[in-house]
C-alpha atoms as a PDB file:
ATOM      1  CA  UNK A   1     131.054 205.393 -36.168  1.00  0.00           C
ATOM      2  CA  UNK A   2     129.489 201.941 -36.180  1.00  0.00           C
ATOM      3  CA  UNK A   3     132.126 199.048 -36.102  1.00  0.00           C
ATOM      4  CA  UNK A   4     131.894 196.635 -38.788  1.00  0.00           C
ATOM      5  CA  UNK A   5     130.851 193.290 -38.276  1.00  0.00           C
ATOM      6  CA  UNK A   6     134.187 191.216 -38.313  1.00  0.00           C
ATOM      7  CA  UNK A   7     135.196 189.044 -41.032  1.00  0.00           C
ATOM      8  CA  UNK A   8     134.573 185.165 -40.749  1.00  0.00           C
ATOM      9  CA  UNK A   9     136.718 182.285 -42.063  1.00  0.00           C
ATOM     10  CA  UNK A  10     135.597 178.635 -41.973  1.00  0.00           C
ATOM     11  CA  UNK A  11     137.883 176.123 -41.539  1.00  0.00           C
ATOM     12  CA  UNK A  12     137.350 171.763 -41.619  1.00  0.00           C
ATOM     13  CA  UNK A  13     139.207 168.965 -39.408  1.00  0.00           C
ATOM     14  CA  UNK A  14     138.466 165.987 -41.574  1.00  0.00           C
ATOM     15  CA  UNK A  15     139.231 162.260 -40.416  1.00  0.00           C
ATOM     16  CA  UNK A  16     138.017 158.860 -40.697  1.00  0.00           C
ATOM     17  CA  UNK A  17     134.204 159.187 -39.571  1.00  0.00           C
ATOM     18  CA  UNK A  18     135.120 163.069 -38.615  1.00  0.00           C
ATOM     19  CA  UNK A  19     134.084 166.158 -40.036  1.00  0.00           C
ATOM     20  CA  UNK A  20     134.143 169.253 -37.935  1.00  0.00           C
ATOM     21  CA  UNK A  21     133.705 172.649 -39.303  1.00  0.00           C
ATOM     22  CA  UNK A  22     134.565 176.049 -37.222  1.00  0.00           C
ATOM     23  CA  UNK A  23     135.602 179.805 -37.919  1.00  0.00           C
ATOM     24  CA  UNK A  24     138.479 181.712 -37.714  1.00  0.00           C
ATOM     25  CA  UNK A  25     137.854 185.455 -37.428  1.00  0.00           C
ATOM     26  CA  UNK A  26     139.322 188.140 -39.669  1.00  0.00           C
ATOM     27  CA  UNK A  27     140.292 191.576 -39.261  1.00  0.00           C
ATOM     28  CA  UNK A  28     142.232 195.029 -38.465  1.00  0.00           C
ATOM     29  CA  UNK A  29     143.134 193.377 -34.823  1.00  0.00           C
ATOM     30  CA  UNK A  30     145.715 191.090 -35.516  1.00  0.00           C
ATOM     31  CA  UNK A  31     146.913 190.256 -32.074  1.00  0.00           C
ATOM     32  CA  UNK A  32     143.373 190.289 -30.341  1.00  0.00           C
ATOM     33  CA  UNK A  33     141.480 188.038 -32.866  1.00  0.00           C
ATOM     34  CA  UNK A  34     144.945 185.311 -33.197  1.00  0.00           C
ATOM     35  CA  UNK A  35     144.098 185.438 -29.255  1.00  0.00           C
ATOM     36  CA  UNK A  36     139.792 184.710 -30.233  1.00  0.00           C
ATOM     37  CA  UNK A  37     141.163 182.141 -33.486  1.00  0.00           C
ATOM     38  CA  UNK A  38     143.288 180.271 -31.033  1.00  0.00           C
ATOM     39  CA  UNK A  39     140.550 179.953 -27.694  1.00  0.00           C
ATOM     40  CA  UNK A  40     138.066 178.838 -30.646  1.00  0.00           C
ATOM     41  CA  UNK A  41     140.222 176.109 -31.618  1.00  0.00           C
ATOM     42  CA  UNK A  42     140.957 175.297 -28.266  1.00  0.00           C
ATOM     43  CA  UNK A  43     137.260 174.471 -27.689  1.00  0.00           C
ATOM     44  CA  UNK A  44     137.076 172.461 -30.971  1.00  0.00           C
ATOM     45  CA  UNK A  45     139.878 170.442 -29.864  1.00  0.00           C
ATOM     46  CA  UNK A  46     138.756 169.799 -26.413  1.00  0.00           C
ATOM     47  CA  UNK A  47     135.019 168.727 -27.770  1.00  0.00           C
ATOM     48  CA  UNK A  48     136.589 166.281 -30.350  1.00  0.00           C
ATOM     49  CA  UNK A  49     138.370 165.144 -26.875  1.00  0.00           C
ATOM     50  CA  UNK A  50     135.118 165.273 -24.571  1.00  0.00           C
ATOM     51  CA  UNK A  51     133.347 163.017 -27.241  1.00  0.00           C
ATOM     52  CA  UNK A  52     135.614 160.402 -27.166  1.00  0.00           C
ATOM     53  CA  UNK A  53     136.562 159.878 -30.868  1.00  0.00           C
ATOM     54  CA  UNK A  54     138.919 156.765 -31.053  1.00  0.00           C
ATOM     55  CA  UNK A  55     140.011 157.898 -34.858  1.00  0.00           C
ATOM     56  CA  UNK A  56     136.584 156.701 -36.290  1.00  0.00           C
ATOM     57  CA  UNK A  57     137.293 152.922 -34.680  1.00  0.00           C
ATOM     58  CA  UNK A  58     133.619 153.208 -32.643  1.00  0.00           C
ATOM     59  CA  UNK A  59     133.013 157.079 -32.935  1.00  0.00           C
ATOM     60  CA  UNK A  60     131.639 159.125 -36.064  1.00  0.00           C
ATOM     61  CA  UNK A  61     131.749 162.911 -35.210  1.00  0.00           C
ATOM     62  CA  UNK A  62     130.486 166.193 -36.635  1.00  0.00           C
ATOM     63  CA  UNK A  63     130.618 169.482 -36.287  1.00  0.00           C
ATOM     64  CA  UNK A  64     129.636 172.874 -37.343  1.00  0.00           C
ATOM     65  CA  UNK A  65     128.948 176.191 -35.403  1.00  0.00           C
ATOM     66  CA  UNK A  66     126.643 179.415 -35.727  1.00  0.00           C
ATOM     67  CA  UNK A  67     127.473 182.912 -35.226  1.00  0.00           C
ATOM     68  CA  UNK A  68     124.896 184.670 -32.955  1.00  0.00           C
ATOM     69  CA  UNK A  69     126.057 188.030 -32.838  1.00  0.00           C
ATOM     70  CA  UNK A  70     128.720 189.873 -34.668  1.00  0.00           C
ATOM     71  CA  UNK A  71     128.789 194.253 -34.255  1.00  0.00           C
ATOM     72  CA  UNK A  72     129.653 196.340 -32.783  1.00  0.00           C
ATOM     73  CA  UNK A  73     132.912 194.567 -31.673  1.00  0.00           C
ATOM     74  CA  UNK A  74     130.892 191.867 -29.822  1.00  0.00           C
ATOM     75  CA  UNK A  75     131.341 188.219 -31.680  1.00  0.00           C
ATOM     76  CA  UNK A  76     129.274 185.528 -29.612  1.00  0.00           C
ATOM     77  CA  UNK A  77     128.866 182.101 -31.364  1.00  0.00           C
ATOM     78  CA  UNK A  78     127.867 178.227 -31.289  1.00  0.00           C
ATOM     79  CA  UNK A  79     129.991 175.525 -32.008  1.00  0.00           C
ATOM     80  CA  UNK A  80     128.063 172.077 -31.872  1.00  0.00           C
ATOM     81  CA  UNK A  81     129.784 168.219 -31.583  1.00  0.00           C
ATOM     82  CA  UNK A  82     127.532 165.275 -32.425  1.00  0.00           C
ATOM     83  CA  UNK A  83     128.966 161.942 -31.975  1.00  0.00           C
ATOM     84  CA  UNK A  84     127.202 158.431 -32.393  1.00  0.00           C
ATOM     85  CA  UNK A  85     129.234 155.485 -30.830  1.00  0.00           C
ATOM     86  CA  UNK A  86     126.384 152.771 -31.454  1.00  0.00           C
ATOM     87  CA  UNK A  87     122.871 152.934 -29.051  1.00  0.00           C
ATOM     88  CA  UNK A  88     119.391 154.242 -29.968  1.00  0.00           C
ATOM     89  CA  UNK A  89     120.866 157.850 -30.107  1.00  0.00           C
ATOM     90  CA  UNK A  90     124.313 160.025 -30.029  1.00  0.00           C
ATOM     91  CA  UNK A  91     124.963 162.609 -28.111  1.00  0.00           C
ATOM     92  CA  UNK A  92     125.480 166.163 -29.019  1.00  0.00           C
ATOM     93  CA  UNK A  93     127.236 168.829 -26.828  1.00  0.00           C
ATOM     94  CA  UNK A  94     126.691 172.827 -27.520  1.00  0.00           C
ATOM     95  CA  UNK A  95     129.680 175.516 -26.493  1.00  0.00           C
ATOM     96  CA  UNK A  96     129.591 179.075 -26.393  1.00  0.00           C
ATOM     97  CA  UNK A  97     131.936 181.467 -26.776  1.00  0.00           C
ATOM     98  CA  UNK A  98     131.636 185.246 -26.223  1.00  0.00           C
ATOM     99  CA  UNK A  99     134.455 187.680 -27.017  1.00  0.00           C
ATOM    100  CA  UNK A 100     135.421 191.334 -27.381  1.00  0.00           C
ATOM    101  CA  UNK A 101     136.826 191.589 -31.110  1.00  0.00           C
ATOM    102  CA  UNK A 102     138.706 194.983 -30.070  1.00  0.00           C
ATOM    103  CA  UNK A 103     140.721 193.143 -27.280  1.00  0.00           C
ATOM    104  CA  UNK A 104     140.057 189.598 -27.341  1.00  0.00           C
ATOM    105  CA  UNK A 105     138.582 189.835 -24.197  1.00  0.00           C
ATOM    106  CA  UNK A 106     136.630 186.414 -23.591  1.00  0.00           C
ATOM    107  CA  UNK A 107     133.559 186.973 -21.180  1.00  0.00           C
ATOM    108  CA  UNK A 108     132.200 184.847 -18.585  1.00  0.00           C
ATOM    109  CA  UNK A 109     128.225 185.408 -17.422  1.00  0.00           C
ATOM    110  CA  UNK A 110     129.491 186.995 -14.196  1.00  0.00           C
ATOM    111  CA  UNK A 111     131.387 189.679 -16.441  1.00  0.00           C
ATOM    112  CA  UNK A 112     127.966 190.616 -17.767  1.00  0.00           C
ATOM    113  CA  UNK A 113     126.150 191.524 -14.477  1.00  0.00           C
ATOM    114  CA  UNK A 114     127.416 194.032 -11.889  1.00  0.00           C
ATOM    115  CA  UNK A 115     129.430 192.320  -9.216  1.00  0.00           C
ATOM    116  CA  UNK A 116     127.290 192.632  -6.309  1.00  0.00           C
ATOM    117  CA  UNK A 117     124.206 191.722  -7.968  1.00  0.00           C
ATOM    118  CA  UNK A 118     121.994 188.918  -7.603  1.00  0.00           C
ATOM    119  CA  UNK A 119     122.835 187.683 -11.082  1.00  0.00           C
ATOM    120  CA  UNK A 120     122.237 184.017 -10.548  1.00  0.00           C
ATOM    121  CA  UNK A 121     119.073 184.167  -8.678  1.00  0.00           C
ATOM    122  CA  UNK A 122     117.565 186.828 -11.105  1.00  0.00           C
ATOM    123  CA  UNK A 123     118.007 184.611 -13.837  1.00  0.00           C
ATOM    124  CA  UNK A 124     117.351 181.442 -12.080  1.00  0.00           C
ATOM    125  CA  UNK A 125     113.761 182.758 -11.474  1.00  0.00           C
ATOM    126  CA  UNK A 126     112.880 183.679 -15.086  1.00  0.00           C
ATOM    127  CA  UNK A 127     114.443 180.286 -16.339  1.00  0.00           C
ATOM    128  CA  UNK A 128     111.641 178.744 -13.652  1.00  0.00           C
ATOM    129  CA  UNK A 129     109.015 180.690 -15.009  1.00  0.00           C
ATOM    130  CA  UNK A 130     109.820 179.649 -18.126  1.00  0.00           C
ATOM    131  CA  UNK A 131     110.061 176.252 -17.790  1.00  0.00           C
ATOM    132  CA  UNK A 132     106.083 176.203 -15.702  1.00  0.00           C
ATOM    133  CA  UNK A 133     104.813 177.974 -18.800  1.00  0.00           C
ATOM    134  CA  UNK A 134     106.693 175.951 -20.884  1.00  0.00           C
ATOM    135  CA  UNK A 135     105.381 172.547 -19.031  1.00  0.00           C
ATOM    136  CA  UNK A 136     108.736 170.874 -19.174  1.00  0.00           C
ATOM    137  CA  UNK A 137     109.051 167.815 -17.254  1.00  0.00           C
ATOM    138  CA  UNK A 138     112.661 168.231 -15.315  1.00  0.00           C
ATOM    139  CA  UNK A 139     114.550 165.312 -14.069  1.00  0.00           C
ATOM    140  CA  UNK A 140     115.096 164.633 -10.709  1.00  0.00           C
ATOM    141  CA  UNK A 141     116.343 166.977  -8.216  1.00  0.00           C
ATOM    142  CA  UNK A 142     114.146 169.456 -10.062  1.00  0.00           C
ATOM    143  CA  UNK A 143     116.202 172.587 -11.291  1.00  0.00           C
ATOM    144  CA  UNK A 144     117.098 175.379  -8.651  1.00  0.00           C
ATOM    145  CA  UNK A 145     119.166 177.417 -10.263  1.00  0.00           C
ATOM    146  CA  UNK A 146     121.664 177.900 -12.685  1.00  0.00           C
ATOM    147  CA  UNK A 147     125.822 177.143 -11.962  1.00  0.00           C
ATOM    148  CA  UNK A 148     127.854 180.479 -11.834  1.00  0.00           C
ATOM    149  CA  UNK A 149     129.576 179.751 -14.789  1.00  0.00           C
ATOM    150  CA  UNK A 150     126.195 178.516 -16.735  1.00  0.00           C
ATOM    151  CA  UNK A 151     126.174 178.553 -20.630  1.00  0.00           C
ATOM    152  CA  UNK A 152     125.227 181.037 -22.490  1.00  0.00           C
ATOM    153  CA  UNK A 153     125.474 183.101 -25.779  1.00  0.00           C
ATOM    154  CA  UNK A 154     124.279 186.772 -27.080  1.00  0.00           C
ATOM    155  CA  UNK A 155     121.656 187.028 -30.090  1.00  0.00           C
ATOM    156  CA  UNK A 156     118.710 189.495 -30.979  1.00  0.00           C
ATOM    157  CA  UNK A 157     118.823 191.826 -27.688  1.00  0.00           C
ATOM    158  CA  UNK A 158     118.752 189.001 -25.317  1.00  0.00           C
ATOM    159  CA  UNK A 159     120.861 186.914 -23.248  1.00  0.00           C
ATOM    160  CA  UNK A 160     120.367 183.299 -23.679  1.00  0.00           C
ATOM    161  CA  UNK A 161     120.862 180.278 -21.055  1.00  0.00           C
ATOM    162  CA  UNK A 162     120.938 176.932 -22.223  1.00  0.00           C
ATOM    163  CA  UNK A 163     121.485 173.781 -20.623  1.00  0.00           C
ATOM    164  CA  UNK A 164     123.035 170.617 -22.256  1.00  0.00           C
ATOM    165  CA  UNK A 165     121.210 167.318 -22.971  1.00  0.00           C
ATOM    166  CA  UNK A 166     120.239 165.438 -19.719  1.00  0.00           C
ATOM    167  CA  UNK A 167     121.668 168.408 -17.662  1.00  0.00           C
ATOM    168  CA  UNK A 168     117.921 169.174 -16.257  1.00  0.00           C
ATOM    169  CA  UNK A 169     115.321 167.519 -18.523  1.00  0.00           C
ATOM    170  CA  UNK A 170     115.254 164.150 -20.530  1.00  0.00           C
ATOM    171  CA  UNK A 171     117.041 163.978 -23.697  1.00  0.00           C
ATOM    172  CA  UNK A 172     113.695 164.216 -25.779  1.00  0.00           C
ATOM    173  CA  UNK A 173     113.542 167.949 -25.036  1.00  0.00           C
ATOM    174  CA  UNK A 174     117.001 168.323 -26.205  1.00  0.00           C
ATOM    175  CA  UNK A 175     118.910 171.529 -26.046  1.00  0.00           C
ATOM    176  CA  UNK A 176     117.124 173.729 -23.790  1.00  0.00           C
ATOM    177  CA  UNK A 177     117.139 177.680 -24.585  1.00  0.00           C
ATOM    178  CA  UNK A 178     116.210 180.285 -22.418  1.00  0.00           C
ATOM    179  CA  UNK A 179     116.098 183.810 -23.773  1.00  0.00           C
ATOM    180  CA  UNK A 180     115.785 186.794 -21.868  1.00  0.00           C
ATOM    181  CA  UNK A 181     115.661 190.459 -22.820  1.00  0.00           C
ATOM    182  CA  UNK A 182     118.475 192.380 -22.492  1.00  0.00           C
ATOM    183  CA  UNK A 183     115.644 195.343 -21.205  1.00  0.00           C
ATOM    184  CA  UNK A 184     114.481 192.606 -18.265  1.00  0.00           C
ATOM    185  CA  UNK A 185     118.249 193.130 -16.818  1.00  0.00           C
ATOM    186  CA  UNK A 186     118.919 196.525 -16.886  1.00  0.00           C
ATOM    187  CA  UNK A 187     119.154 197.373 -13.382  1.00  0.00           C
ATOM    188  CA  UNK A 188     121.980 194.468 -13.036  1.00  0.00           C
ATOM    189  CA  UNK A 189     123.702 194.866 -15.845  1.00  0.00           C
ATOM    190  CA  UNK A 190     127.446 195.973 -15.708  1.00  0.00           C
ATOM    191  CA  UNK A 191     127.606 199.188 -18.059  1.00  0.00           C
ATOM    192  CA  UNK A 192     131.413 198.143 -18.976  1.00  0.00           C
ATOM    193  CA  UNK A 193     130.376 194.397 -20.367  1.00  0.00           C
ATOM    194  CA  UNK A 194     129.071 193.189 -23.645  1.00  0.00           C
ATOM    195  CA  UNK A 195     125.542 193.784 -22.990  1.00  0.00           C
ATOM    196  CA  UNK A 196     124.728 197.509 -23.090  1.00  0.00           C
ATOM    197  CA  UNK A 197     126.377 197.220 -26.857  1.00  0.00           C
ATOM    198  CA  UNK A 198     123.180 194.823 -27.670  1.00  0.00           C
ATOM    199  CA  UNK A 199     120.835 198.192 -27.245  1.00  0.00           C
ATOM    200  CA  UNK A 200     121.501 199.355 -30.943  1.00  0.00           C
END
């Protein structure tokens, strides 16, 4: 039996220059989604934090999120903060957030790979393939490889790395987004995370 998609709830912090939209998840599993419903407003609160809004003094902030995948008791979403504070340009910051809608379960990339793979330089070399066909211009030190905990989020069969404004290229680019088939990492992948559910 297929599990259903779980239900989604969307919720608004409002304030003076503020408007931040982000879900709440519904369902049969009361204790493991209040667990999900209470990280994801965790993360809201700390990115209103991160970007620095003074109450709407200097700051204007908005946000809204996307759901990326949601069967098969996998949930993996979005949630986006822009914030302007005067300059030629705000700043915008992307989280991601991947849980286990049966038992809250919030994963880490490391949870997704086996643990004595090569995870990190695997992926590190597709991302640099990527980025020569690509022709992005990094900033300097050129990228080596990705950070252990490195963000991510799960969508159409693939595992996607992104990095944040300015992290390795100029803000022009803006969010860079790496997708890589879930098929490209099957000899790494660890049979008891998220990603052998993506097969369908």
């Amino acid at each position: 039996m297929t599990a259903l998609p779980a239900g989604v709830m969307t919720h608004k912090i409002t304030g003076k220059k503020l408007s931040i939209l982000y879900p709440s998840i519904t369902g049969p599993q009361v204790l493991s989604l209040q667990k999900i419903n209470a990280d994801i407003l965790n993360n809201v609160q700390n990115q209103i934090r991160f970007g620095g809004y003074d109450g709407g003094v200097q700051t204007d902030m908005q946000g809204t999120y996307e759901l990326k995948t949601n069967e098969r008791d996998l949930l993996s979403l979005t949630l986006l903060n822009y914030v302007y504070s005067g300059g030629a340009h705000g700043m915008s910051f992307l989280k991601g957030l991947t849980y286990d809608t049966q038992t809250g379960r919030k994963y880490k990339l490391q949870d997704l790979f086996n643990k004595d793979s090569n995870y990190k330089e695997r992926l590190s070399s597709i991302i640099s393939e990527q980025l020569k066909e690509r022709e992005i211009t990094l900033l300097d030190p050129p990228f080596k490889s990705i950070r252990p905990d490195q963000d991510f989020y799960l969508a159409d069969k693939s595992l996607v790395i992104y990095f944040q404004l300015y992290e390795i290229a100029a803000y022009a680019y803006g969010f860079l987004y790496f997708p890589i088939s879930i098929y490209d990492l099957q000899d790494i992948i660890n049979p008891d995370g998220p990603l052998p559910r993506l097969y369908g």
